[in-house]
Protein backbone atom coordinates (compact mmCIF):
# COMPACT_ATOMS: atom_id res chain seq x y z
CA UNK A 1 6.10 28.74 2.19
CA UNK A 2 3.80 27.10 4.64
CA UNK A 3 4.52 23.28 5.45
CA UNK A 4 1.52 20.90 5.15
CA UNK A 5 1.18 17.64 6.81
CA UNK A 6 -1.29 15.42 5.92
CA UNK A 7 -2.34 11.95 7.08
CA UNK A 8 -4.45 8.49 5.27
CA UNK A 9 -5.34 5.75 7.13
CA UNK A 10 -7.11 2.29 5.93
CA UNK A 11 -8.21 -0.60 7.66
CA UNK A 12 -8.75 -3.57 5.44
CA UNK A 13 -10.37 -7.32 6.75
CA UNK A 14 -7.89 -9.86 6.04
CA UNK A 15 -10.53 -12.70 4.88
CA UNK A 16 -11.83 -10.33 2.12
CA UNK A 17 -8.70 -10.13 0.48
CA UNK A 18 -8.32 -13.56 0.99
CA UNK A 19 -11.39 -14.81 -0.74
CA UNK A 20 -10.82 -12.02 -3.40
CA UNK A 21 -7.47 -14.08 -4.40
CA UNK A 22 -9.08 -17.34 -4.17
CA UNK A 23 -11.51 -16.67 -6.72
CA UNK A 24 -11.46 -16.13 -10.51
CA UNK A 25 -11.23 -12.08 -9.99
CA UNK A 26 -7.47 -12.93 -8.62
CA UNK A 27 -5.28 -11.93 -11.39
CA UNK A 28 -7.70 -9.10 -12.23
CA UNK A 29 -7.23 -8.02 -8.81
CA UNK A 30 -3.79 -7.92 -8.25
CA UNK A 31 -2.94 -6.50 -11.84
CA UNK A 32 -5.11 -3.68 -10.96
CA UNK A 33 -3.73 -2.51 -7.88
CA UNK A 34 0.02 -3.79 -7.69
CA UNK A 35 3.05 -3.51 -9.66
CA UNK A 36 5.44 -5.93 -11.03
CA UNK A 37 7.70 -5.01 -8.09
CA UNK A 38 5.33 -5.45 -5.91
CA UNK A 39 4.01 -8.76 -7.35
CA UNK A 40 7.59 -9.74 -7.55
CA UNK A 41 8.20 -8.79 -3.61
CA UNK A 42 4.85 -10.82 -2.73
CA UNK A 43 6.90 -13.95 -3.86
CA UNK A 44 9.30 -13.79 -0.90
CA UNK A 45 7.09 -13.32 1.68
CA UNK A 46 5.57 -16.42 3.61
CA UNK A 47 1.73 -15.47 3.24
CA UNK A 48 0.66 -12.84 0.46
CA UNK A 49 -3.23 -12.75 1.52
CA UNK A 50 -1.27 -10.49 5.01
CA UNK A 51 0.84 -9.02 2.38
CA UNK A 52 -1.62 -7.98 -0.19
CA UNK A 53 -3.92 -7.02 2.23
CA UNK A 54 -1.20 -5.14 3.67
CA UNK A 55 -0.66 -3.05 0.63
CA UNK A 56 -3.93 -2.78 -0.31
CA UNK A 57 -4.77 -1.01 2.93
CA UNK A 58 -1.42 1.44 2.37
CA UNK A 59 -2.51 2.19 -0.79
CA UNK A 60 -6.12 3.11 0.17
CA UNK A 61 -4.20 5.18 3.15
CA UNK A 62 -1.68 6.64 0.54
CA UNK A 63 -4.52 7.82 -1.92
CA UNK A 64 -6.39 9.54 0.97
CA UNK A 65 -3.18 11.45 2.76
CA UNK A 66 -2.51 12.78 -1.09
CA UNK A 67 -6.37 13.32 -1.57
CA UNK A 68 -5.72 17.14 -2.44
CA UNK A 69 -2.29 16.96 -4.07
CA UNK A 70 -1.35 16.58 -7.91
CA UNK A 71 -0.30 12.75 -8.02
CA UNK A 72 -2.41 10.51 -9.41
CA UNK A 73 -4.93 8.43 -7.75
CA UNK A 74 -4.82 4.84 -9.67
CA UNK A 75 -3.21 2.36 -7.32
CA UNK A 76 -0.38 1.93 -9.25
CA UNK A 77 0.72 5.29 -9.00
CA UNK A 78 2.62 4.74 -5.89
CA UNK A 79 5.01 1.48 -5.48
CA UNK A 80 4.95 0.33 -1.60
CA UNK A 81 8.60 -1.96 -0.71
CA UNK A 82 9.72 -3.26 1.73
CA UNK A 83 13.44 -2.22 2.12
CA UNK A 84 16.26 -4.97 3.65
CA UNK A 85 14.37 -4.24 7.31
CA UNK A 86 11.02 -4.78 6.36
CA UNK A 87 10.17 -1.09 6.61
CA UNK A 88 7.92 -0.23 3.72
CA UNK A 89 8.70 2.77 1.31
CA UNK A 90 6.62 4.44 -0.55
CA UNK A 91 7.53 5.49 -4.74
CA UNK A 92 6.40 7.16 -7.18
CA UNK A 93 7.83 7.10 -10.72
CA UNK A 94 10.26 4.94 -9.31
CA UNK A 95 11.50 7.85 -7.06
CA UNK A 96 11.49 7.46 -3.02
CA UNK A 97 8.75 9.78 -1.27
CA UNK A 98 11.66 11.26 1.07
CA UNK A 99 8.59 12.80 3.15
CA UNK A 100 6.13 10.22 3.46
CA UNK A 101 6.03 7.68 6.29
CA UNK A 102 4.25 4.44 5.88
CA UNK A 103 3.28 1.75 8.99
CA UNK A 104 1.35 -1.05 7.90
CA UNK A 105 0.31 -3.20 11.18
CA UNK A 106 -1.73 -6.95 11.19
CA UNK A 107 -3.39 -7.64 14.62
CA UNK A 108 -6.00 -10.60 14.43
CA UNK A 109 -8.66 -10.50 11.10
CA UNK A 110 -7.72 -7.06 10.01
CA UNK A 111 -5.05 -4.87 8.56
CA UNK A 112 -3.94 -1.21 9.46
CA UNK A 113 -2.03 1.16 7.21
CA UNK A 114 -1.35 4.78 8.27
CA UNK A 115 0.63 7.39 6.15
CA UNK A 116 1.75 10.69 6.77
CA UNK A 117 3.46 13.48 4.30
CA UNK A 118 4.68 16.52 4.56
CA UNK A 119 4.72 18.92 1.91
């Protein structure tokens, strides 16, 4: 059996998501793309416009390294937490991707993501 990597990557601008949750399309928004855990997770952080945009830029990255592969592609297919270091794992069906890595990065007015399988 051949192994196959393959890569997503996203880059997201932070004040998009930012006016997208300060305007009536907010609960839309985040009930479309996140899950409870992740809504719950949001909570503890100390700004969730970085953390949304955060996962909304993994998820974009997630849905394009599995762009030829038999998950789904809604955004709450896959479940993106933080574990108690801050990395952030990736789920599906409430099962751990064991071969996916996730890096989500802030630098200035934008958001990276970058995710890499191997299957």
């Amino acid at each position: 059996m051949k192994t196959k990597i393959q890569s997503g990557i996203d880059i997201v601008k932070i004040s998009r998501i930012h006016s997208i949750l300060n305007s009536k399309n907010r609960n839309r928004f985040i009930q479309k793309i996140f899950t409870e855990n992740e809504i719950v997770q949001s909570k503890e952080r100390f700004d969730e416009v970085l953390y949304f945009s955060g996962r909304f830029a993994a998820k974009e990255a997630l849905k394009k390294a599995f762009s030829d592969n038999t998950y789904p592609k809604h955004f709450k297919s896959f479940e993106i937490l933080a574990n108690k270091d801050g990395k952030p794992n990736v789920f599906f069906e409430k099962k751990i991707l064991e071969n996916t890595s996730l890096s989500i990065s802030h630098d200035g007015n934008y958001v990276v993501a970058h995710c890499v399988t191997i299957s």
